[in-house]
Protein backbone atom coordinates (compact mmCIF):
# COMPACT_ATOMS: atom_id res chain seq x y z
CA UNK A 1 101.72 78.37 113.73
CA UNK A 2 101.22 82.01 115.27
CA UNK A 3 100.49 84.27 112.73
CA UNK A 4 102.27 87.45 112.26
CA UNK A 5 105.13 89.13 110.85
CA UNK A 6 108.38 87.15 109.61
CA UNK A 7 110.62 87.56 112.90
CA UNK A 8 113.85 86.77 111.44
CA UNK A 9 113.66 87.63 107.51
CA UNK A 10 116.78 88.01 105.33
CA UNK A 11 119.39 90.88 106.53
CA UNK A 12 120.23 93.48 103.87
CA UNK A 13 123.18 92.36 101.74
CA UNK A 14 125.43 95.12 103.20
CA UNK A 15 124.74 94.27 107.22
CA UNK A 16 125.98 90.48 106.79
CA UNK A 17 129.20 89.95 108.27
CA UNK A 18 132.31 88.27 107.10
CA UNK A 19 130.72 85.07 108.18
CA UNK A 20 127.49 85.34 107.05
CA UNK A 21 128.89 86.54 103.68
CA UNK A 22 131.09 83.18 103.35
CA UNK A 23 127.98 80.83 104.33
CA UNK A 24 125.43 82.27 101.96
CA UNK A 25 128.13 81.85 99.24
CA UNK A 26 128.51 78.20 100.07
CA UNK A 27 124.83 77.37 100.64
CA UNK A 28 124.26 79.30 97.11
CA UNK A 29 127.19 77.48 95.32
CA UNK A 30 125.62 73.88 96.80
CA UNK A 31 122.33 71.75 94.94
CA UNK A 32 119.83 74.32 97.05
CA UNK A 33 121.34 77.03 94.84
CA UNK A 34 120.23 80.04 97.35
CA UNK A 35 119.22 80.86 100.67
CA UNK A 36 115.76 80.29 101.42
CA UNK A 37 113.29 78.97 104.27
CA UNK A 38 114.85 77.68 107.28
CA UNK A 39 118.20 78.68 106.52
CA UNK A 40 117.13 82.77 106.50
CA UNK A 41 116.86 82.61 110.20
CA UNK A 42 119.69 79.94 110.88
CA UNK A 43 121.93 82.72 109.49
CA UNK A 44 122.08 84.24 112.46
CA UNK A 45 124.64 81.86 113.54
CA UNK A 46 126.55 81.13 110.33
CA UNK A 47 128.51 78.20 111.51
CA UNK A 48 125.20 76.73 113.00
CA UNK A 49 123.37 77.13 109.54
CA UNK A 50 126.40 75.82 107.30
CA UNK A 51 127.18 72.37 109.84
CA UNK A 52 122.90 72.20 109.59
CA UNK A 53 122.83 72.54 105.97
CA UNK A 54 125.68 70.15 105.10
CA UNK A 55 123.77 67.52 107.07
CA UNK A 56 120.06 68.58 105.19
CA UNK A 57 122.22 68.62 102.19
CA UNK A 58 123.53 64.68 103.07
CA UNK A 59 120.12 63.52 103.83
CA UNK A 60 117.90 65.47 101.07
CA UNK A 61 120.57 64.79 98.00
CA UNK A 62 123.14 62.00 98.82
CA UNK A 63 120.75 59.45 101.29
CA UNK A 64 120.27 55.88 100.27
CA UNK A 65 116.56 56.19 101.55
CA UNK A 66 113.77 55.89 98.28
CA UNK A 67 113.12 59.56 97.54
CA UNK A 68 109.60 59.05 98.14
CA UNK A 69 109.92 58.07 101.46
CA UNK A 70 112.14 60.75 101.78
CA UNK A 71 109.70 63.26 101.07
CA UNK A 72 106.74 61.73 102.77
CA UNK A 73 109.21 61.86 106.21
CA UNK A 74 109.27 65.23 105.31
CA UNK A 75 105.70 66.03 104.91
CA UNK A 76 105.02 63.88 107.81
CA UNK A 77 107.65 66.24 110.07
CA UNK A 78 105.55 69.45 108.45
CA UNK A 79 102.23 68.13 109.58
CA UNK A 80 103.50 67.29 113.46
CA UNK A 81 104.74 71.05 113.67
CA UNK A 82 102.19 72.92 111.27
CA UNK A 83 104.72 73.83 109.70
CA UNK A 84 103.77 75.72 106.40
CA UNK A 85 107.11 76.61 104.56
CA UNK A 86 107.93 72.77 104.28
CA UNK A 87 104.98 71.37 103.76
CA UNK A 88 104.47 73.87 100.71
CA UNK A 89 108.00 73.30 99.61
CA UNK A 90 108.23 69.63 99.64
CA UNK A 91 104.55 68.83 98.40
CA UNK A 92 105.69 69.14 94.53
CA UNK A 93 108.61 67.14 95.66
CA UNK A 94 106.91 64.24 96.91
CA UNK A 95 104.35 64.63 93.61
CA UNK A 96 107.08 64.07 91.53
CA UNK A 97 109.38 61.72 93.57
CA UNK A 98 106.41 59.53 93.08
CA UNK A 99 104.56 59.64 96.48
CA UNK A 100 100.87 59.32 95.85
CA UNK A 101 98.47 61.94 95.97
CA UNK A 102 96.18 60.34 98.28
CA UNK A 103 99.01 59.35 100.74
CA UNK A 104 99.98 62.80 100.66
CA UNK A 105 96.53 64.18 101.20
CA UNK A 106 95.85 62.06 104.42
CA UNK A 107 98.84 62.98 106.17
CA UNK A 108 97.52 66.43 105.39
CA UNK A 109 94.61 65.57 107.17
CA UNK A 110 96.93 63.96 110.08
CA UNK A 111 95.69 60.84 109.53
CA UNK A 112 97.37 56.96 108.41
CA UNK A 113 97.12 56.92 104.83
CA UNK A 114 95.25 53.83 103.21
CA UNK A 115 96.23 51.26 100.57
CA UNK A 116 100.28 51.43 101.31
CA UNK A 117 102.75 49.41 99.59
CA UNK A 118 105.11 47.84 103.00
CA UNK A 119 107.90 50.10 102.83
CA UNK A 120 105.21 52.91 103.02
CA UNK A 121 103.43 51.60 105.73
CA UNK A 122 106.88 51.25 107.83
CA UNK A 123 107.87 54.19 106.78
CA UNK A 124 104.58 55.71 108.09
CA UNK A 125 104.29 53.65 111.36
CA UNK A 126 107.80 53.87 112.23
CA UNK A 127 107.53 57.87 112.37
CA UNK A 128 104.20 57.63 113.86
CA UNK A 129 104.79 55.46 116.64
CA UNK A 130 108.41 57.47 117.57
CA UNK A 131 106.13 60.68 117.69
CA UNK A 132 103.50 59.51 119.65
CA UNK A 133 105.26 57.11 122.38
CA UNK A 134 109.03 59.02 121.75
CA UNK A 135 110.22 55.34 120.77
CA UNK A 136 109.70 52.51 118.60
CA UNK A 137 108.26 48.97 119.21
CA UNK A 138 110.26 45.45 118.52
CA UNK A 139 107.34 45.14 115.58
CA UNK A 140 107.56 48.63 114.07
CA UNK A 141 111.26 48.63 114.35
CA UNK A 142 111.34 45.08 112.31
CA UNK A 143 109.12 45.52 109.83
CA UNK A 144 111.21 49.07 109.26
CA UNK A 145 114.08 47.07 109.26
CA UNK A 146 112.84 44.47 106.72
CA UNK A 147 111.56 47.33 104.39
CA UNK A 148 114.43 49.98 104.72
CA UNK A 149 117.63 48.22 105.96
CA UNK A 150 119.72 49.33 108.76
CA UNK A 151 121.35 52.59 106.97
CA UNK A 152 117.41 53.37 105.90
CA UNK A 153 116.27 53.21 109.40
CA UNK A 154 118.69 56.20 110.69
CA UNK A 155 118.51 58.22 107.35
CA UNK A 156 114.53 58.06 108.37
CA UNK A 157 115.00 58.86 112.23
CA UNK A 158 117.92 61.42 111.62
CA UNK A 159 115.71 62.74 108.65
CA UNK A 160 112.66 63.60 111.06
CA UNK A 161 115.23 64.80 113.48
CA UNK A 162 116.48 67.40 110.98
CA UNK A 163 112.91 68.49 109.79
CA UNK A 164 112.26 68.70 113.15
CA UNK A 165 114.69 71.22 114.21
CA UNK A 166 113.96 73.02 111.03
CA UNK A 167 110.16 73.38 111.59
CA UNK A 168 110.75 74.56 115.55
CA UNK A 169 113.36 77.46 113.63
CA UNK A 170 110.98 78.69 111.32
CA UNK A 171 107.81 78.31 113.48
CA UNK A 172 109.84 80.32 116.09
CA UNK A 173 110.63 82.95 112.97
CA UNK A 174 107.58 82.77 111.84
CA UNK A 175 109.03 82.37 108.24
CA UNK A 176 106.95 82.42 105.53
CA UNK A 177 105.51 80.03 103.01
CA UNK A 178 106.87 79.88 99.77
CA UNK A 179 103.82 79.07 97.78
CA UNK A 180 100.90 76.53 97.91
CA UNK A 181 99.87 74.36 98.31
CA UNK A 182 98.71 75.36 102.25
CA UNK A 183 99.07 72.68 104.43
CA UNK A 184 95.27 71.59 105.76
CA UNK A 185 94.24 73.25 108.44
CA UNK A 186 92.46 70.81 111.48
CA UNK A 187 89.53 71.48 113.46
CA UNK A 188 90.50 72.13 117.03
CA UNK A 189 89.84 68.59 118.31
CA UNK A 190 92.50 67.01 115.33
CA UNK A 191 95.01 69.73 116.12
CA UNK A 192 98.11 68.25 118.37
């Protein structure tokens, strides 16, 4: 991500308009509880940011997809975009959703994490391979399908799809990190 100054930071509480007003209310009233990250920037266009947050809100709180796999989809998503404000905001959620330390630490690192159960290795390949080749294999897709179920499948893809869009929004707003932990940084030869 391009260092610098947040492009996009919060507007002072008495330039919001009507609109803005109403969807910080009902993002702040929701299980997020205030606006934060991504969702400083999306408030430029209200309606955008409340339909986006109602479907982050569906996949992070209400999906049928194990919560660790939930967060490691996320993690994954931060690592493709180097994008710091997720990775340090989801890290202590994938610690205590149960995702291993190691597994976390080599997709860090941008590389396929060792000594995965099968769902975790599906998990991993399935976002992998859709990344790399911008689809998925009969073999990937099966062994996905064996591990997560149909419904688990598309929580997955529409889950990276989400993150996705998030991470190009804040890298383009250059919105800051919350905390640490920093996401790794990659020599120039790792870096996508």
């Amino acid at each position: 991500m391009t260092p610098g100054p947040d492009r996009l930071p919060m507007p002072p509480p008495d330039q919001l308009t009507p609109a803005q007003r109403r969807a910080v209310e009902e993002i702040s009233a929701g299980p997020r509880g205030a606006i934060m990250g991504p969702f400083v920037p999306l408030l430029r266009s209200p309606e955008l940011m409340t339909r986006l947050q109602k479907t982050g809100e569906y996949l992070r709180f209400h999906k049928t997809l194990p919560p660790r796999l939930f967060e490691m989809c996320v993690l994954f998503v931060a690592r493709r975009w180097n994008q710091q404000f997720e990775w340090s905001f989801h890290y202590p959620i994938a610690l205590a959703a149960g995702l291993e330390p190691a597994i976390i630490e080599a997709i860090g690192l941008d590389r396929r994490p060792e000594g995965m159960d099968a769902a975790t290795a599906a998990t991993w390949d399935l976002l992998d391979e859709l990344h790399r080749t911008k689809a998925v294999s009969d073999e990937v897709y099966a062994r996905a399908l064996e591990a997560l179920g149909d419904r688990g499948v598309v929580e997955l893809v529409a889950a990276a799809g989400y993150y996705t869009t998030l991470a190009m929004v804040m890298n383009t707003a250059r919105t800051p990190a919350p905390a640490e932990p920093a996401l790794p940084r990659l020599s120039t030869s790792e870096a996508r």
